[in-house]
N, C-alpha and C. Protein backbone atom coordinates (compact mmCIF):
# COMPACT_ATOMS: atom_id res chain seq x y z
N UNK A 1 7.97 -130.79 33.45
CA UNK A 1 7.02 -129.70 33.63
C UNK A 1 6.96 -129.38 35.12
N UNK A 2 7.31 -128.35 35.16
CA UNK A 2 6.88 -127.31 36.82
C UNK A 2 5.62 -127.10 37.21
N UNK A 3 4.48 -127.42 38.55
CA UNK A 3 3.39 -127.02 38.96
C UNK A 3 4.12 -126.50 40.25
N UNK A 4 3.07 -125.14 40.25
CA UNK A 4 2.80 -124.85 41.71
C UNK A 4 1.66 -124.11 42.09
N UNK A 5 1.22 -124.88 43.61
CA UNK A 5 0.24 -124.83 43.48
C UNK A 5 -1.22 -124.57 42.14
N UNK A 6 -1.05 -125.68 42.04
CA UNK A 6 -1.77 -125.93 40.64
C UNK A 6 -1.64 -124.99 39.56
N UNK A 7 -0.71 -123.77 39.40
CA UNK A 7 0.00 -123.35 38.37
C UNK A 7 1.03 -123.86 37.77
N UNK A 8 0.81 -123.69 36.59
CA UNK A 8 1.97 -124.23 35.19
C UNK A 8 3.03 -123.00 35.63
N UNK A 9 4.22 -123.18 35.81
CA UNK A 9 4.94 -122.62 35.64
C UNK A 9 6.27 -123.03 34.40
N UNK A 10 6.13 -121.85 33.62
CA UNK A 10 6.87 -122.21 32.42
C UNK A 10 8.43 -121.93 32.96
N UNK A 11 9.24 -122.71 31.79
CA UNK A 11 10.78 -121.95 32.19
C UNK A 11 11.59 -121.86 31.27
N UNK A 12 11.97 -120.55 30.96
CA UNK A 12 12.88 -120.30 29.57
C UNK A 12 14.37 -121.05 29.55
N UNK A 13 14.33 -121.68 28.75
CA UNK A 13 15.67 -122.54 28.57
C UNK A 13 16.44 -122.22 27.65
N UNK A 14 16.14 -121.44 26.79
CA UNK A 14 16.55 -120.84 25.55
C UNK A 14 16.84 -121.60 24.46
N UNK A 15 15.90 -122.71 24.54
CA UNK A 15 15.50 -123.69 23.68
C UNK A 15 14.23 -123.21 22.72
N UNK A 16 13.54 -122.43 23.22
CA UNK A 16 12.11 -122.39 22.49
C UNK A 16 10.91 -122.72 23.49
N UNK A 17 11.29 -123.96 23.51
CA UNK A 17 10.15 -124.58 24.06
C UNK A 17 9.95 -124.12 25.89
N UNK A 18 9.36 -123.17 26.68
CA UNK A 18 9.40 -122.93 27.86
C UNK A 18 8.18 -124.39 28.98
N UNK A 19 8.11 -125.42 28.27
CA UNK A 19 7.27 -126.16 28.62
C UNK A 19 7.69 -127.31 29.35
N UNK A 20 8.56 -127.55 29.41
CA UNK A 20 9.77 -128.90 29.96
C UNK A 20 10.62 -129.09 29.04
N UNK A 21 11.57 -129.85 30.00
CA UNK A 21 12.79 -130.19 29.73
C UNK A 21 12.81 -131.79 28.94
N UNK A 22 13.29 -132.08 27.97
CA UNK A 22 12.98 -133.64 26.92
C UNK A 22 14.56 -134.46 26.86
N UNK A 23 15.44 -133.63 27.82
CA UNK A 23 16.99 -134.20 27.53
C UNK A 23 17.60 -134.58 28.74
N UNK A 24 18.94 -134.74 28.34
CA UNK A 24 19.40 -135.52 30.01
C UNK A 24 20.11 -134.42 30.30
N UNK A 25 20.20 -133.99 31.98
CA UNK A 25 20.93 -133.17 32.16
C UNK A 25 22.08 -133.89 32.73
N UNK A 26 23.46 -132.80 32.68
CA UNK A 26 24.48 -133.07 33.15
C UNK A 26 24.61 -134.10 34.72
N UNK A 27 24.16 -132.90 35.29
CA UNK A 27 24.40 -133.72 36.58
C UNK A 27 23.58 -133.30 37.80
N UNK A 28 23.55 -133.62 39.13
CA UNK A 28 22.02 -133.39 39.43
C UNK A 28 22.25 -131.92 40.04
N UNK A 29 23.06 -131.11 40.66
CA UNK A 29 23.16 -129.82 40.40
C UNK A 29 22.84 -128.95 39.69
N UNK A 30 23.18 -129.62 38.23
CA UNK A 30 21.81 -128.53 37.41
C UNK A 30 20.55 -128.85 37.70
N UNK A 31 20.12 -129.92 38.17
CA UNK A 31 18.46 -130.11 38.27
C UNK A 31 18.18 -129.61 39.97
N UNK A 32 18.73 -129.34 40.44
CA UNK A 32 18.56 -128.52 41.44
C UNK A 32 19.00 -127.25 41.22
N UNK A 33 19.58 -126.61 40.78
CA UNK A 33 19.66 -125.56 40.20
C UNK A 33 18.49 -124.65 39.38
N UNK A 34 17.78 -125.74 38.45
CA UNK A 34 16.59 -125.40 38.27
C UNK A 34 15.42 -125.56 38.76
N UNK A 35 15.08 -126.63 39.49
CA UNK A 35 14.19 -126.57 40.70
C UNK A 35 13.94 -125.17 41.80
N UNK A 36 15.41 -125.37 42.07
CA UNK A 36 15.21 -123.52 42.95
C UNK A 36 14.86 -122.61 41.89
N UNK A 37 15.25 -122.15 41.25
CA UNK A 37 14.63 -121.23 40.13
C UNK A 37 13.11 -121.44 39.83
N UNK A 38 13.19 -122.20 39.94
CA UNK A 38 11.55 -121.87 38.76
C UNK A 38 10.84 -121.89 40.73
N UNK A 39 11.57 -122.64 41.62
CA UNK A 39 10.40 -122.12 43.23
C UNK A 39 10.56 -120.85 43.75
N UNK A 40 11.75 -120.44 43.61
CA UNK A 40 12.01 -118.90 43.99
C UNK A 40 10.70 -117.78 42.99
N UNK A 41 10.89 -118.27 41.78
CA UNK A 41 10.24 -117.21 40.22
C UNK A 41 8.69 -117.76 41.00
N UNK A 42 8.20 -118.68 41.09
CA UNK A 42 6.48 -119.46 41.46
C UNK A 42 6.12 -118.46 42.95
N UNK A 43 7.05 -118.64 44.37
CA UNK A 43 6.83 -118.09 45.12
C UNK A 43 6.60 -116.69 44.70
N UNK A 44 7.72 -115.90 44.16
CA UNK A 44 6.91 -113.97 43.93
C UNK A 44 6.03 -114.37 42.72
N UNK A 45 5.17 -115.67 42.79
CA UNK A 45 4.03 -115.35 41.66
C UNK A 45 4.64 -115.06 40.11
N UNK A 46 5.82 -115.27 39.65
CA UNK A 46 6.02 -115.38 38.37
C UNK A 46 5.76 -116.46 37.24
N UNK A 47 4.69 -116.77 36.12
CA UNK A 47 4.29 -117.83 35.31
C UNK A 47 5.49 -118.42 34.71
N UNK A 48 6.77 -117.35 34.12
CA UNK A 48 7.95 -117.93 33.68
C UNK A 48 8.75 -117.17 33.97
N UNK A 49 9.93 -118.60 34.29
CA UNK A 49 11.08 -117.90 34.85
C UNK A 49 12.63 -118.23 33.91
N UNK A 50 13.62 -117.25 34.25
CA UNK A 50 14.65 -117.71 33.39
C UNK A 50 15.57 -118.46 33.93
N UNK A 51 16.14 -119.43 33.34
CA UNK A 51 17.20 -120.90 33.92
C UNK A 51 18.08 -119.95 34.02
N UNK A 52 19.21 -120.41 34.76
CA UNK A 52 20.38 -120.03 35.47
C UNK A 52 21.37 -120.42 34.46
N UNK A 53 20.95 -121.05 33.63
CA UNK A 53 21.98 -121.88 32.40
C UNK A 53 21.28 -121.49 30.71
N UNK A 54 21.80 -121.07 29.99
CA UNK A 54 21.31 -121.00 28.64
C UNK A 54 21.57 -122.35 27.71
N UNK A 55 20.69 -123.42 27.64
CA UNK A 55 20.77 -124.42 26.46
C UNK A 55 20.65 -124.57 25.41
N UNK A 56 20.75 -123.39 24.86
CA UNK A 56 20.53 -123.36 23.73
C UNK A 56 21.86 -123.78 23.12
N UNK A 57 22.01 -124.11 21.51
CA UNK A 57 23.32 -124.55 21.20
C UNK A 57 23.93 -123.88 20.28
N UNK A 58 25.11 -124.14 20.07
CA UNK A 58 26.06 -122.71 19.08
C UNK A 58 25.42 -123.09 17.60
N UNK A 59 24.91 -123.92 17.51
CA UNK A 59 24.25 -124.58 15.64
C UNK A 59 23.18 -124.59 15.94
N UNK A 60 22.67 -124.15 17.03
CA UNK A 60 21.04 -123.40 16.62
C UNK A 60 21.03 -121.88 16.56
N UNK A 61 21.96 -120.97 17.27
CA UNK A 61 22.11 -120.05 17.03
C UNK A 61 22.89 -119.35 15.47
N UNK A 62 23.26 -120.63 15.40
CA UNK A 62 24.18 -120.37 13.98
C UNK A 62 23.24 -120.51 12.95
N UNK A 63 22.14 -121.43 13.13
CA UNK A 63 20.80 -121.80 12.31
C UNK A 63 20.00 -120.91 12.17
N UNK A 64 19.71 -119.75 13.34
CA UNK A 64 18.59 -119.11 13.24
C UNK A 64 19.62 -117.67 12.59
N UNK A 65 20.83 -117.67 13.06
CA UNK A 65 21.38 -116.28 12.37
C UNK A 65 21.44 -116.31 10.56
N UNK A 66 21.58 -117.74 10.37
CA UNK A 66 21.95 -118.10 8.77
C UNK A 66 20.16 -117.57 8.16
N UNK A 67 19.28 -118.13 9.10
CA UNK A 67 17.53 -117.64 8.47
C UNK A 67 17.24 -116.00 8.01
N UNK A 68 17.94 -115.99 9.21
CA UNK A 68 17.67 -113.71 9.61
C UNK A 68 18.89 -113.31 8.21
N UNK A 69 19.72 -113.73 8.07
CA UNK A 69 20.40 -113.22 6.61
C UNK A 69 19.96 -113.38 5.35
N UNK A 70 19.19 -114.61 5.15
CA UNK A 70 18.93 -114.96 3.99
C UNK A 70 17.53 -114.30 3.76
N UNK A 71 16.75 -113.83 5.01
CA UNK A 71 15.64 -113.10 5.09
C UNK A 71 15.94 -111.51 4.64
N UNK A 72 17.02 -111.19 5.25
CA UNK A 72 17.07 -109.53 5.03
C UNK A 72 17.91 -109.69 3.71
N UNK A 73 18.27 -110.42 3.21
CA UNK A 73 19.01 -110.26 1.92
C UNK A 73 17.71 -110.51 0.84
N UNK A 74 16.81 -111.11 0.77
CA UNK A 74 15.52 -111.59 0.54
C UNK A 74 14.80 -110.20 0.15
N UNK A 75 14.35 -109.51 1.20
CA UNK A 75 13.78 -108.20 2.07
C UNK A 75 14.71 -107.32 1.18
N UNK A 76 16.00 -106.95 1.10
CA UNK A 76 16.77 -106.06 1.01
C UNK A 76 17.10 -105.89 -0.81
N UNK A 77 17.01 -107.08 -1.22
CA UNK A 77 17.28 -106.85 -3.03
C UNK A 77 16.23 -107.62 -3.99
N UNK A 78 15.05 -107.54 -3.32
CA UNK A 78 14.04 -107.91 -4.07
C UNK A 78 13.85 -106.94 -5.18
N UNK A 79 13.64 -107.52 -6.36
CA UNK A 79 13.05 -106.74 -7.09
C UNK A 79 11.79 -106.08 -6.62
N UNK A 80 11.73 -104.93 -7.51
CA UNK A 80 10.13 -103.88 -7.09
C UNK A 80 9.48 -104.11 -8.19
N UNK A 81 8.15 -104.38 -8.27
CA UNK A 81 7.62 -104.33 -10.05
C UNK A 81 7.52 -102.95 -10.27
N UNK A 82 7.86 -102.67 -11.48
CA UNK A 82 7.50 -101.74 -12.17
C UNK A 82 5.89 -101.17 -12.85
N UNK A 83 4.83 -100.27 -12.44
CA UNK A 83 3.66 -100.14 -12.67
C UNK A 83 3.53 -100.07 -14.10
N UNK A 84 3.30 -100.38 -15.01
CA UNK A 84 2.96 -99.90 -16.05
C UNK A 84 1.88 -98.54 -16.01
N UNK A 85 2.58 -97.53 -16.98
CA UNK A 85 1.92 -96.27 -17.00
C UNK A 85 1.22 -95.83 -17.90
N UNK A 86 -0.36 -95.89 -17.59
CA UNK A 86 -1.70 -95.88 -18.27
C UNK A 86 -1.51 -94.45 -19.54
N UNK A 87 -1.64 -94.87 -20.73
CA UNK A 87 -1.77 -93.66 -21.02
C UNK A 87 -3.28 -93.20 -20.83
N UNK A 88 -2.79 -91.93 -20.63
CA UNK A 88 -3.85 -90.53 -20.83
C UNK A 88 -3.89 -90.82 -22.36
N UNK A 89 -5.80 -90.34 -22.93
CA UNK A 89 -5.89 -90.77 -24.20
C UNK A 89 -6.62 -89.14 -24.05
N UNK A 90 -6.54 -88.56 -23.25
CA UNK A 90 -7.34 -86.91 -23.43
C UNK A 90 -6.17 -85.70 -23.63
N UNK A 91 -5.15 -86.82 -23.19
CA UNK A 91 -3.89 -85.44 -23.91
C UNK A 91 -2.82 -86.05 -24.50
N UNK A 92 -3.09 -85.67 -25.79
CA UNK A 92 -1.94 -86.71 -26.69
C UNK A 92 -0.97 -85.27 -27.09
């Protein structure tokens, strides 16, 4: 987790979570890499900033694209009910 001056500064990792980091990074270049980022984004006063690196992974993107299909296919051939139609008993 990032403070400055007693602000939370969040940081998009493209994980989800903009709250800290829970994994090991490569090597310490990326952690300086993100250190400057999120002090550069804190100094002009920004709450969240975006990493220089996207972590997100090809089987989470593959996870969330497989959700969004099975959603619009869901969405897209649902049945509609059919209303049943009251008869009129004043005009036969």
């Amino acid at each position: 987790m990032f403070f400055y001056r007693n602000k939370h500064i969040m940081i998009d990792l493209g994980t989800g979570n903009n709250n800290k980091i829970n994994w090991a990074l490569e090597d310490k270049q990326e952690m300086i890499d993100i250190i400057e980022t999120v002090y550069r984004g804190a100094r002009k006063g920004r709450g969240l900033v975006v990493s220089p690196k996207d972590y997100s992974t090809s089987t989470n993107i593959r996870f969330h694209f497989i959700l969004y299909v099975i959603k619009f296919n869901y969405f897209f051939y649902k049945k509609k009910k059919k209303k049943k139609k009251k008869k009129n008993l004043l005009f036969k």
